[in-house]
PDB file of N, CA and C in Angstrom:
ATOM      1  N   UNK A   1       0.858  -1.166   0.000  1.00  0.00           N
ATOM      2  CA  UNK A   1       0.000   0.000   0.000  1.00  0.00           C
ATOM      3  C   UNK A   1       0.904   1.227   0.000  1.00  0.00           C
ATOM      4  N   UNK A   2       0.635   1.597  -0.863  1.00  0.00           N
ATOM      5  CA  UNK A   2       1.470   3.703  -0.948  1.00  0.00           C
ATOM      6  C   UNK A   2       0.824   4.554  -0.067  1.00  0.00           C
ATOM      7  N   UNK A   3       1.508   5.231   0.641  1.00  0.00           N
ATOM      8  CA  UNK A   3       0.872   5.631   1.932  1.00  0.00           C
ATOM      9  C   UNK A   3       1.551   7.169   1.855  1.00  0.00           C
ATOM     10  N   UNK A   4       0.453   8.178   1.604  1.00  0.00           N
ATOM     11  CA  UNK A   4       1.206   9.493   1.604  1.00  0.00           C
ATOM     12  C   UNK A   4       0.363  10.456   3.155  1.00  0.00           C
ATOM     13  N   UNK A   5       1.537  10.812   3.129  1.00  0.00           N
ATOM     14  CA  UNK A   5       0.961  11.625   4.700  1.00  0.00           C
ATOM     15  C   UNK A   5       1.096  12.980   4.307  1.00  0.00           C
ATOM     16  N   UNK A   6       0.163  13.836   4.572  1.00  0.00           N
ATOM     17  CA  UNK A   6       0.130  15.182   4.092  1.00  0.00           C
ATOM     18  C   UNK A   6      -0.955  16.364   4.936  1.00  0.00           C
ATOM     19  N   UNK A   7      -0.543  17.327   5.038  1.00  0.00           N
ATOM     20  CA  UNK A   7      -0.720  18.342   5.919  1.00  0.00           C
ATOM     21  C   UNK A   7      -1.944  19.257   5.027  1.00  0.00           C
ATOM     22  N   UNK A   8      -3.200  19.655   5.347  1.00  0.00           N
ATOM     23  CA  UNK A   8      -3.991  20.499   5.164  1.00  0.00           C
ATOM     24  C   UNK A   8      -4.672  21.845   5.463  1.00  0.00           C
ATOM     25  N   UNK A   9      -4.241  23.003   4.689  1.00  0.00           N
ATOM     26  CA  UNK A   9      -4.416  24.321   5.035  1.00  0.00           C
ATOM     27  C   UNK A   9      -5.684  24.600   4.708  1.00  0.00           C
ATOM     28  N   UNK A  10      -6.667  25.339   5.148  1.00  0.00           N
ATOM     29  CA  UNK A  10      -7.670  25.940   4.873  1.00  0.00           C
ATOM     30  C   UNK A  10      -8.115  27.283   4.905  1.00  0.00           C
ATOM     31  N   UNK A  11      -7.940  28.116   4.087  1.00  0.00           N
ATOM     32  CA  UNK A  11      -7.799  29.998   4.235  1.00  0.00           C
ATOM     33  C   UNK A  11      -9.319  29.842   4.264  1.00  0.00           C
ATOM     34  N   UNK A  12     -10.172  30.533   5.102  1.00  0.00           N
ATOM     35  CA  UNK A  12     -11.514  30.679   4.826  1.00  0.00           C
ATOM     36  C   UNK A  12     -12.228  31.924   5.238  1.00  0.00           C
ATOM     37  N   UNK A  13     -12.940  32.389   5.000  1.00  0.00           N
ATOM     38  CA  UNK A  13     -13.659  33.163   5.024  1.00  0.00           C
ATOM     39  C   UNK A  13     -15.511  33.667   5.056  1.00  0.00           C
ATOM     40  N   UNK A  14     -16.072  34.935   5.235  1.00  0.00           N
ATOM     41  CA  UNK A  14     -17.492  34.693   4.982  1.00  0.00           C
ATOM     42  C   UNK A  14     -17.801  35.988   3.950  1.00  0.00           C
ATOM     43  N   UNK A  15     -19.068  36.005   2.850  1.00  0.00           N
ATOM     44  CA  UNK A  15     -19.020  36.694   2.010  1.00  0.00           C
ATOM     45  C   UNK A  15     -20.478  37.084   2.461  1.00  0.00           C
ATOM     46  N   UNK A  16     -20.876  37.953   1.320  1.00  0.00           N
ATOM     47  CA  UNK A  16     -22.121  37.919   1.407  1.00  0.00           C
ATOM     48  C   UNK A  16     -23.164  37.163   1.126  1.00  0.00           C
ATOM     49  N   UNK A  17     -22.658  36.060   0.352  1.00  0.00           N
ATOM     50  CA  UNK A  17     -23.686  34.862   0.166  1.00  0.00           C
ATOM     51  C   UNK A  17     -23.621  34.117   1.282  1.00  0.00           C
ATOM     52  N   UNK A  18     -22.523  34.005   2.464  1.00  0.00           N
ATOM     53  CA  UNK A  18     -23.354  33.247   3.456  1.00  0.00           C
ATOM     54  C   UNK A  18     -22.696  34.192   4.754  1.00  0.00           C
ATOM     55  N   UNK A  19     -22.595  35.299   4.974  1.00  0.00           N
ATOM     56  CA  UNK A  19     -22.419  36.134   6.163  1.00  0.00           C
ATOM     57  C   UNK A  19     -22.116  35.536   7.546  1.00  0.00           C
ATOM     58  N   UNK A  20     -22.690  34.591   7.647  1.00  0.00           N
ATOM     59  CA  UNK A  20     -22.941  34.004   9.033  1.00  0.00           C
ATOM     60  C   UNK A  20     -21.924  32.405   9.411  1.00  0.00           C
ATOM     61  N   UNK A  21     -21.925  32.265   7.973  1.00  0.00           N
ATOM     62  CA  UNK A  21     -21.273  30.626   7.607  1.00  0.00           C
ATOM     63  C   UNK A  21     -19.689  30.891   7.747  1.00  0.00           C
ATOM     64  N   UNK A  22     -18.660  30.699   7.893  1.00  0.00           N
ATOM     65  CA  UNK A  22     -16.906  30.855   7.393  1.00  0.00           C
ATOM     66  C   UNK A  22     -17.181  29.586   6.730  1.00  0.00           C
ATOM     67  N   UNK A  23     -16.538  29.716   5.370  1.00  0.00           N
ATOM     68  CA  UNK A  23     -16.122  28.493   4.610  1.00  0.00           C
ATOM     69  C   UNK A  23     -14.925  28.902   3.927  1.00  0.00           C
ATOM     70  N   UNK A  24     -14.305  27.453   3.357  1.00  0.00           N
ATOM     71  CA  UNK A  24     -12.953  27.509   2.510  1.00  0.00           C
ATOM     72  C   UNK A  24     -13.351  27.983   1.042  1.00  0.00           C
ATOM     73  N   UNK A  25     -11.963  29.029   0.841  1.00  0.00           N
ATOM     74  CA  UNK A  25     -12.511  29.123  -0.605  1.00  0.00           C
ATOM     75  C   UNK A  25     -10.659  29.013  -1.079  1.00  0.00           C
ATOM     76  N   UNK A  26      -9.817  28.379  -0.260  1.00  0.00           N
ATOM     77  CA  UNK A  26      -8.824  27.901  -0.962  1.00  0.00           C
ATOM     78  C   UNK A  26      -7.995  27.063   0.405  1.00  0.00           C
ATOM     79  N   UNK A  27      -7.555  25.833  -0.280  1.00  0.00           N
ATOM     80  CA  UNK A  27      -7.334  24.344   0.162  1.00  0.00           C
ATOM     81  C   UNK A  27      -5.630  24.453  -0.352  1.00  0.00           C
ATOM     82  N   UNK A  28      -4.984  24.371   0.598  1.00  0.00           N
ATOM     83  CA  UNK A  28      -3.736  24.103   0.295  1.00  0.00           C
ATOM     84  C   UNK A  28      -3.196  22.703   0.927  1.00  0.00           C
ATOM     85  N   UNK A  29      -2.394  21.508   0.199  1.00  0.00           N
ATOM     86  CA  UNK A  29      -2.099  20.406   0.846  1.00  0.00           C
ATOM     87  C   UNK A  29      -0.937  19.759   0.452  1.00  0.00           C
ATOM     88  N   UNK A  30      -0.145  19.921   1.592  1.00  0.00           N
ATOM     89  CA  UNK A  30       1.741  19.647   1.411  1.00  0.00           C
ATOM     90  C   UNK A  30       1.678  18.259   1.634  1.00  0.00           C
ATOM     91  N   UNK A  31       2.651  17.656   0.853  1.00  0.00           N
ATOM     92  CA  UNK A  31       2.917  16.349   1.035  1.00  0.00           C
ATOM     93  C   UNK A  31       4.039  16.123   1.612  1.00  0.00           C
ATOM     94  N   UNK A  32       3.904  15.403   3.303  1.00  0.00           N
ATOM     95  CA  UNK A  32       5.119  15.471   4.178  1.00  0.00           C
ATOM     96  C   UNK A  32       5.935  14.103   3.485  1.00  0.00           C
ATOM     97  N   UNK A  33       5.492  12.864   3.145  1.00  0.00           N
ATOM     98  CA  UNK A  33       5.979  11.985   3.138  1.00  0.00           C
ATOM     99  C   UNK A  33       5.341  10.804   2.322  1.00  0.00           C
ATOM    100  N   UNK A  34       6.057   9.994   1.932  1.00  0.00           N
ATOM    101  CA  UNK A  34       5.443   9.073   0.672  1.00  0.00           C
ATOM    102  C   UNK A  34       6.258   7.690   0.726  1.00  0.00           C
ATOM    103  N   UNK A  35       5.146   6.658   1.478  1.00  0.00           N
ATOM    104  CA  UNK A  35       5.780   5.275   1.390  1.00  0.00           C
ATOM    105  C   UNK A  35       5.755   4.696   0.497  1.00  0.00           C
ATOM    106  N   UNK A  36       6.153   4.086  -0.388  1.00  0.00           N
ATOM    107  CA  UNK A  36       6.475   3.419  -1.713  1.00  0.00           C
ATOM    108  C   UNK A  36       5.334   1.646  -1.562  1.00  0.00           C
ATOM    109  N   UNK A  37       4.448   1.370  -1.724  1.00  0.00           N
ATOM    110  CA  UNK A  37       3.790   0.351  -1.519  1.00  0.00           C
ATOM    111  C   UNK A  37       4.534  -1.197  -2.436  1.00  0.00           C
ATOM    112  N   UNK A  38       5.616  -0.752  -3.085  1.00  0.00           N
ATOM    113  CA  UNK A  38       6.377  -1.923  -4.077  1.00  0.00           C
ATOM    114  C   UNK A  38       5.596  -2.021  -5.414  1.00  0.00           C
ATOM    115  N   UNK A  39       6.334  -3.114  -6.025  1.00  0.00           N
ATOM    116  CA  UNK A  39       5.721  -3.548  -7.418  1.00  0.00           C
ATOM    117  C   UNK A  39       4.607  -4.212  -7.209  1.00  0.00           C
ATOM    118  N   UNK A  40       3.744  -3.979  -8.276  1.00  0.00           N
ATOM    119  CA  UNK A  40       2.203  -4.634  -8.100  1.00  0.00           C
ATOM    120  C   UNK A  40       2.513  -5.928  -8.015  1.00  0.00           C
ATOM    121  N   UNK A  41       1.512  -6.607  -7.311  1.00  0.00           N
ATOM    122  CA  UNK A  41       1.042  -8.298  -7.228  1.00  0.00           C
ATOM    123  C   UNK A  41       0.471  -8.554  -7.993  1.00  0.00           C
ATOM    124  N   UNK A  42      -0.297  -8.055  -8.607  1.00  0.00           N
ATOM    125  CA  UNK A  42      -1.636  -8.623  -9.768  1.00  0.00           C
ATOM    126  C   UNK A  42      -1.355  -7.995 -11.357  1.00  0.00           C
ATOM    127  N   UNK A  43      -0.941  -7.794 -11.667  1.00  0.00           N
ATOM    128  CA  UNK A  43      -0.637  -6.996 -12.897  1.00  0.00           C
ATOM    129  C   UNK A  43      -1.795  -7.621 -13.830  1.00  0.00           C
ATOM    130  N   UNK A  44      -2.428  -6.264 -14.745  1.00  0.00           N
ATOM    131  CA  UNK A  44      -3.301  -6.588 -15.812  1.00  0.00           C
ATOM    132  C   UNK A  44      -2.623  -6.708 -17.022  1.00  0.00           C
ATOM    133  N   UNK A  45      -3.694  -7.628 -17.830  1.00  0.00           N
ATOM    134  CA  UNK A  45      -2.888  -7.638 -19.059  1.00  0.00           C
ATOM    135  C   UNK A  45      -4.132  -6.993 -19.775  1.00  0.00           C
ATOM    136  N   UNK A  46      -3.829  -5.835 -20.555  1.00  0.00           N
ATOM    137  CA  UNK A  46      -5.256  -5.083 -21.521  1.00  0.00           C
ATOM    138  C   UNK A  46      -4.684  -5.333 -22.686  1.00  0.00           C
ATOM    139  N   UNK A  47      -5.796  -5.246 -23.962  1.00  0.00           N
ATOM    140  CA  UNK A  47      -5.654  -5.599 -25.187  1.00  0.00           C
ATOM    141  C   UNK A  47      -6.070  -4.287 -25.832  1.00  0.00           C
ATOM    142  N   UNK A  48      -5.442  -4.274 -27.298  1.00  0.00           N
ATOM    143  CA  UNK A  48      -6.301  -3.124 -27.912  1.00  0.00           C
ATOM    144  C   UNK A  48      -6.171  -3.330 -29.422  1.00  0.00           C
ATOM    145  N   UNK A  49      -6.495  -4.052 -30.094  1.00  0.00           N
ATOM    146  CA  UNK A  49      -6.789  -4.540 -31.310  1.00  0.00           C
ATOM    147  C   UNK A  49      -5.735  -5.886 -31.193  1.00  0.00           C
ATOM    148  N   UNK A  50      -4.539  -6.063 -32.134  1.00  0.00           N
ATOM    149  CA  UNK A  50      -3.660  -7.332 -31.604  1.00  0.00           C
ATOM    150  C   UNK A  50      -2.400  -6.770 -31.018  1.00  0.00           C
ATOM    151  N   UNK A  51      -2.497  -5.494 -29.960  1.00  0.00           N
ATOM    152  CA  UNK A  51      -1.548  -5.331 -29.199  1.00  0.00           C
ATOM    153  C   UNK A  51      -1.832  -5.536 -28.124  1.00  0.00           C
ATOM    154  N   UNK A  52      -0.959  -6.047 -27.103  1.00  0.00           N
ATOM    155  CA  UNK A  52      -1.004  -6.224 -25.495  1.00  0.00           C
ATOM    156  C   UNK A  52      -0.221  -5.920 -24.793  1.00  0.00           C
ATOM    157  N   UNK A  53      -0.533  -5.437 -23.332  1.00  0.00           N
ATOM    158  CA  UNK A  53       0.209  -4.655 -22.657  1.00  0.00           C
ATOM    159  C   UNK A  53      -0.104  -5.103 -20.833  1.00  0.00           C
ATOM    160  N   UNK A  54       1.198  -5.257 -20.317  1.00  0.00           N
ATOM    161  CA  UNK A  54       0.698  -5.928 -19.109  1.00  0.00           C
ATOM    162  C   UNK A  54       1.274  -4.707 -17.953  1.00  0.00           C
ATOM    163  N   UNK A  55      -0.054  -4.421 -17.121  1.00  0.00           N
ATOM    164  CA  UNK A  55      -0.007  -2.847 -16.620  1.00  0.00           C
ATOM    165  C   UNK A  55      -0.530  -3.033 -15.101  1.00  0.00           C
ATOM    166  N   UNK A  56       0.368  -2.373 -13.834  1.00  0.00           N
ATOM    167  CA  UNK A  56      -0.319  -2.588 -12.477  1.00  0.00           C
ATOM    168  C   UNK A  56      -1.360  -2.199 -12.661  1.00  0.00           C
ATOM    169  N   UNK A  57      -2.110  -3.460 -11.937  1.00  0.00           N
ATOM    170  CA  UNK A  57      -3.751  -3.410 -11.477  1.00  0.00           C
ATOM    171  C   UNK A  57      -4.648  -1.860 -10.870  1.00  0.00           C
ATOM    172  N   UNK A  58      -3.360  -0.883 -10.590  1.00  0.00           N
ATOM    173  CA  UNK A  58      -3.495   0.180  -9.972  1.00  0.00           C
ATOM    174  C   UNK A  58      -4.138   1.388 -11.039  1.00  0.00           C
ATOM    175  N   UNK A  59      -3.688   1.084 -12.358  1.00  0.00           N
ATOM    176  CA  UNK A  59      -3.905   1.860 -13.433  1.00  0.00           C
ATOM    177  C   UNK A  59      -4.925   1.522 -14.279  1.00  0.00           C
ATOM    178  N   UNK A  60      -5.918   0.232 -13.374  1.00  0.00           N
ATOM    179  CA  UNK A  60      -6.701  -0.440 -14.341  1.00  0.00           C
ATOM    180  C   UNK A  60      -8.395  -0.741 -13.874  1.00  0.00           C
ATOM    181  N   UNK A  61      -7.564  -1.231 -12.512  1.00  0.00           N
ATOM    182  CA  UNK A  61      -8.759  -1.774 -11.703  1.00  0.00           C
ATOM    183  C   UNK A  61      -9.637  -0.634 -11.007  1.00  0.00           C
ATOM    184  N   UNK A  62     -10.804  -1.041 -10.439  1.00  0.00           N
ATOM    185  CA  UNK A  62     -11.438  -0.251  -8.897  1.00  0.00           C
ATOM    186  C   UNK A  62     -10.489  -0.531  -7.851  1.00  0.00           C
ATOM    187  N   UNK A  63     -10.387   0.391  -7.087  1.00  0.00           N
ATOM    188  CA  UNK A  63      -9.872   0.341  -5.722  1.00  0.00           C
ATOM    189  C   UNK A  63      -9.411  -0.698  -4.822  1.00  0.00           C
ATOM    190  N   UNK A  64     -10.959  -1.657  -4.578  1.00  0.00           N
ATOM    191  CA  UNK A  64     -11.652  -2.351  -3.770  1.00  0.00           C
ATOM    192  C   UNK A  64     -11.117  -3.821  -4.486  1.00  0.00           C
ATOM    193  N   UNK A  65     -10.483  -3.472  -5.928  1.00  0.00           N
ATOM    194  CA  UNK A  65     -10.035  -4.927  -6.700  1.00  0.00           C
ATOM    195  C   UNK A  65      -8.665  -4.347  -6.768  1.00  0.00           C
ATOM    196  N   UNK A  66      -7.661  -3.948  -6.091  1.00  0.00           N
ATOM    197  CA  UNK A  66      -6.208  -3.658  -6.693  1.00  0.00           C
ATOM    198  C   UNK A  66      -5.681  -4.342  -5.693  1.00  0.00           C
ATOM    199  N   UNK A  67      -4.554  -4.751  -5.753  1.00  0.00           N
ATOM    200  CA  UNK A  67      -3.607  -5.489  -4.631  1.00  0.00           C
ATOM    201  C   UNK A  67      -3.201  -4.540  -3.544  1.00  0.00           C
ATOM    202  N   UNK A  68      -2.305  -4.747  -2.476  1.00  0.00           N
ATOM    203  CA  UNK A  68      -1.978  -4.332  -1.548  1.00  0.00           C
ATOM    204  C   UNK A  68      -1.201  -3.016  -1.838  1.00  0.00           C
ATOM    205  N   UNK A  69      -0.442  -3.365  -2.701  1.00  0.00           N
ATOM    206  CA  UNK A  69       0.687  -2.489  -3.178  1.00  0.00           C
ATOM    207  C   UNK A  69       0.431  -1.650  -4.249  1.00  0.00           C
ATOM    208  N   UNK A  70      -0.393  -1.678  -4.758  1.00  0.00           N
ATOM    209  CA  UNK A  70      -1.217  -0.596  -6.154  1.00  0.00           C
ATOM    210  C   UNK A  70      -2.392   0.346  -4.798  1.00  0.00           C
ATOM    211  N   UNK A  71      -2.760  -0.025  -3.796  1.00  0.00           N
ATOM    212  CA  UNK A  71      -3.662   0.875  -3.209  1.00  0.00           C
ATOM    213  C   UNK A  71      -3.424   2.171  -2.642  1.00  0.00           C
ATOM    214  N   UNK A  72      -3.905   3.410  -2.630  1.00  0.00           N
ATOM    215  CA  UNK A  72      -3.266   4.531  -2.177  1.00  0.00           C
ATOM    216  C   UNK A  72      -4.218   5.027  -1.109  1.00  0.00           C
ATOM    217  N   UNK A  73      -3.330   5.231   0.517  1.00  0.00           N
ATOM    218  CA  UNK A  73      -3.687   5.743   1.222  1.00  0.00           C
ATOM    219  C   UNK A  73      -2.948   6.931   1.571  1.00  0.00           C
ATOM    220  N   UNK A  74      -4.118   7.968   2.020  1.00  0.00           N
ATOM    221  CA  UNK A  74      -3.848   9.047   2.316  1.00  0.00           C
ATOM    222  C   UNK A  74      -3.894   9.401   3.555  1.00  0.00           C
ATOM    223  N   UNK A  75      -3.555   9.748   4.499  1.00  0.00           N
ATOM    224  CA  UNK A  75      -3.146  10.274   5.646  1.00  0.00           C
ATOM    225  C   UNK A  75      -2.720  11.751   6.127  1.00  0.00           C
ATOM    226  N   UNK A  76      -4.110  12.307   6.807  1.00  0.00           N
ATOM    227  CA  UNK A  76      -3.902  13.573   7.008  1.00  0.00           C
ATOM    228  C   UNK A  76      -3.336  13.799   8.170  1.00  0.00           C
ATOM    229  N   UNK A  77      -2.138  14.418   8.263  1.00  0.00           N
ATOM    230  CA  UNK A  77      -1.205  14.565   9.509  1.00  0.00           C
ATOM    231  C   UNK A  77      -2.089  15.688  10.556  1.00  0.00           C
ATOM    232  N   UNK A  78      -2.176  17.282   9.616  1.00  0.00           N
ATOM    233  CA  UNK A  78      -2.469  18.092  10.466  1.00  0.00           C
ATOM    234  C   UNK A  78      -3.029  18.684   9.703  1.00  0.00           C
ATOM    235  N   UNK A  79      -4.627  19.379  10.305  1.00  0.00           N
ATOM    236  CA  UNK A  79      -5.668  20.140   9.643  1.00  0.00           C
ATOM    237  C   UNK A  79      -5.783  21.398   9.975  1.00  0.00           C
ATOM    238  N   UNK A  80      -5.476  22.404   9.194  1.00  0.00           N
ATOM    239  CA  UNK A  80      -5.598  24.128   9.819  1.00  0.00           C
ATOM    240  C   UNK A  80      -5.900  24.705   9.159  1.00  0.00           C
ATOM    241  N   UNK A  81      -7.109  25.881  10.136  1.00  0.00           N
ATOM    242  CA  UNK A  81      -7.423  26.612   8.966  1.00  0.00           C
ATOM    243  C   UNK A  81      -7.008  28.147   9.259  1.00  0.00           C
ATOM    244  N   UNK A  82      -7.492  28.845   8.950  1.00  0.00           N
ATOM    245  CA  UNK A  82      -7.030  30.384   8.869  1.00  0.00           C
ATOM    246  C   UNK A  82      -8.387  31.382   8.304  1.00  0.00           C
ATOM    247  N   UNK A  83      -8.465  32.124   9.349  1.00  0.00           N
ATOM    248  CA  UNK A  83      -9.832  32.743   8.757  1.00  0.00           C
ATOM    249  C   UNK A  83      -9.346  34.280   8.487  1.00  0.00           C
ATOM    250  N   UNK A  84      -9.831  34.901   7.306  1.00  0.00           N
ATOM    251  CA  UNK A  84      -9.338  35.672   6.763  1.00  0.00           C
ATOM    252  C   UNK A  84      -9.816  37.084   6.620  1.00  0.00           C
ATOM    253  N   UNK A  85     -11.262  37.316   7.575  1.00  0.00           N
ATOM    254  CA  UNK A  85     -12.631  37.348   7.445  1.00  0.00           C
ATOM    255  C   UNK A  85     -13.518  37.580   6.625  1.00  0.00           C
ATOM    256  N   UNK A  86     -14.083  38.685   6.525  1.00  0.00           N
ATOM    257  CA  UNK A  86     -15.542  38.602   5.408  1.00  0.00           C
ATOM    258  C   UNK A  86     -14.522  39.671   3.957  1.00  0.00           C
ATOM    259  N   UNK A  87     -15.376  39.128   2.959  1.00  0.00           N
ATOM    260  CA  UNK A  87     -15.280  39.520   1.881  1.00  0.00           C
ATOM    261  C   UNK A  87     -16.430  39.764   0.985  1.00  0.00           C
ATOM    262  N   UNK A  88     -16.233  41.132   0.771  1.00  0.00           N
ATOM    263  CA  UNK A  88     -17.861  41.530   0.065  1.00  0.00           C
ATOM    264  C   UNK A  88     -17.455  43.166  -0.254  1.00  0.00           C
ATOM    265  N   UNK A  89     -18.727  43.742  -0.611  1.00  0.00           N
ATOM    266  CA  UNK A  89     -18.186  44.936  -0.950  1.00  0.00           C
ATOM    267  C   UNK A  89     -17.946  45.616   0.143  1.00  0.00           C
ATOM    268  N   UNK A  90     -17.581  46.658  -0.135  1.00  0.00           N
ATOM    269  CA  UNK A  90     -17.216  47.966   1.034  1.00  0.00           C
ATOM    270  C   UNK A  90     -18.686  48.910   1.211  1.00  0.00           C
ATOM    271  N   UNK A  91     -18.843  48.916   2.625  1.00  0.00           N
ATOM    272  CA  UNK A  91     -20.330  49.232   3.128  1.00  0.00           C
ATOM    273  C   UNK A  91     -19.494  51.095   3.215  1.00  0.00           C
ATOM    274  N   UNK A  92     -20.653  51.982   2.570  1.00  0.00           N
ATOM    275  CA  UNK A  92     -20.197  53.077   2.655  1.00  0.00           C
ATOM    276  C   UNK A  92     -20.387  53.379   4.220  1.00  0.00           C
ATOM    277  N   UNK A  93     -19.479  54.422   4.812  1.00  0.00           N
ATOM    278  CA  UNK A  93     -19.637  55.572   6.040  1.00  0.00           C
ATOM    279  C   UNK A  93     -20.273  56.881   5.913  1.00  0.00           C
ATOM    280  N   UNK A  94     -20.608  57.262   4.986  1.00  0.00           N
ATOM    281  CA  UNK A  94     -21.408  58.113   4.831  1.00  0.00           C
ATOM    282  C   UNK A  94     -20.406  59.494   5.546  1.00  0.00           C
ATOM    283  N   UNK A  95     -19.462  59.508   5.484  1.00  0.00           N
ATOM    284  CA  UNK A  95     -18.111  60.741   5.699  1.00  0.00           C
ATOM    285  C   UNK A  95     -17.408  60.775   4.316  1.00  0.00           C
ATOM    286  N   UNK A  96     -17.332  61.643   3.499  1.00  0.00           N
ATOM    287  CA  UNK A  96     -17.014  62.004   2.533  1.00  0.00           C
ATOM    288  C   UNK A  96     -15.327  62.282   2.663  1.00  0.00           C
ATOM    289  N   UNK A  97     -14.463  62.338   2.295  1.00  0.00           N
ATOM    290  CA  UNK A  97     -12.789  62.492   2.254  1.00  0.00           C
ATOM    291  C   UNK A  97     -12.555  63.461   1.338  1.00  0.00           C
TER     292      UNK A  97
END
């Protein structure tokens, strides 16, 4: 199994479509580290007129049908967000400059 561990930023904010809500409107995600799961166990063989080609199960199959070592897990180390606050127009003051 390929096993990547990776860190998640979340800048968020509230607008005028939801004032009251903070949501993400940009997702940043570093990749700390990446275990190598090995060479596939199951390798496919696909056809495509009289050519053939024998390709990890990883590039072929569903998920739930790939071997140990074609499967990719993800692993979120650390989740943060950052609030940035509201974004919308500029409410006049009614003081002229």
């Amino acid at each position: 199994m390929t096993t990547y561990q990776v860190d998640i930023h979340h800048l968020t904010h509230t607008c005028p479509a939801f004032p009251d809500d903070p949501h993400p409107y940009d997702t940043r995600r570093t990749v700390l580290a990446v275990v190598p799961g090995g060479p596939c166990r199951q390798p496919v063989t696909v056809r495509s007129g009289d050519t053939t080609a024998v390709i990890a199960c990883g590039r072929h199959v569903p998920r739930d049908q790939q071997c140990p070592a074609c499967r990719i897990t993800v692993i979120e180390h650390q989740v943060t967000f950052t609030f940035m606050g509201h974004h919308g127009p500029q409410h006049s003051t009614g003081i002229a400059a």
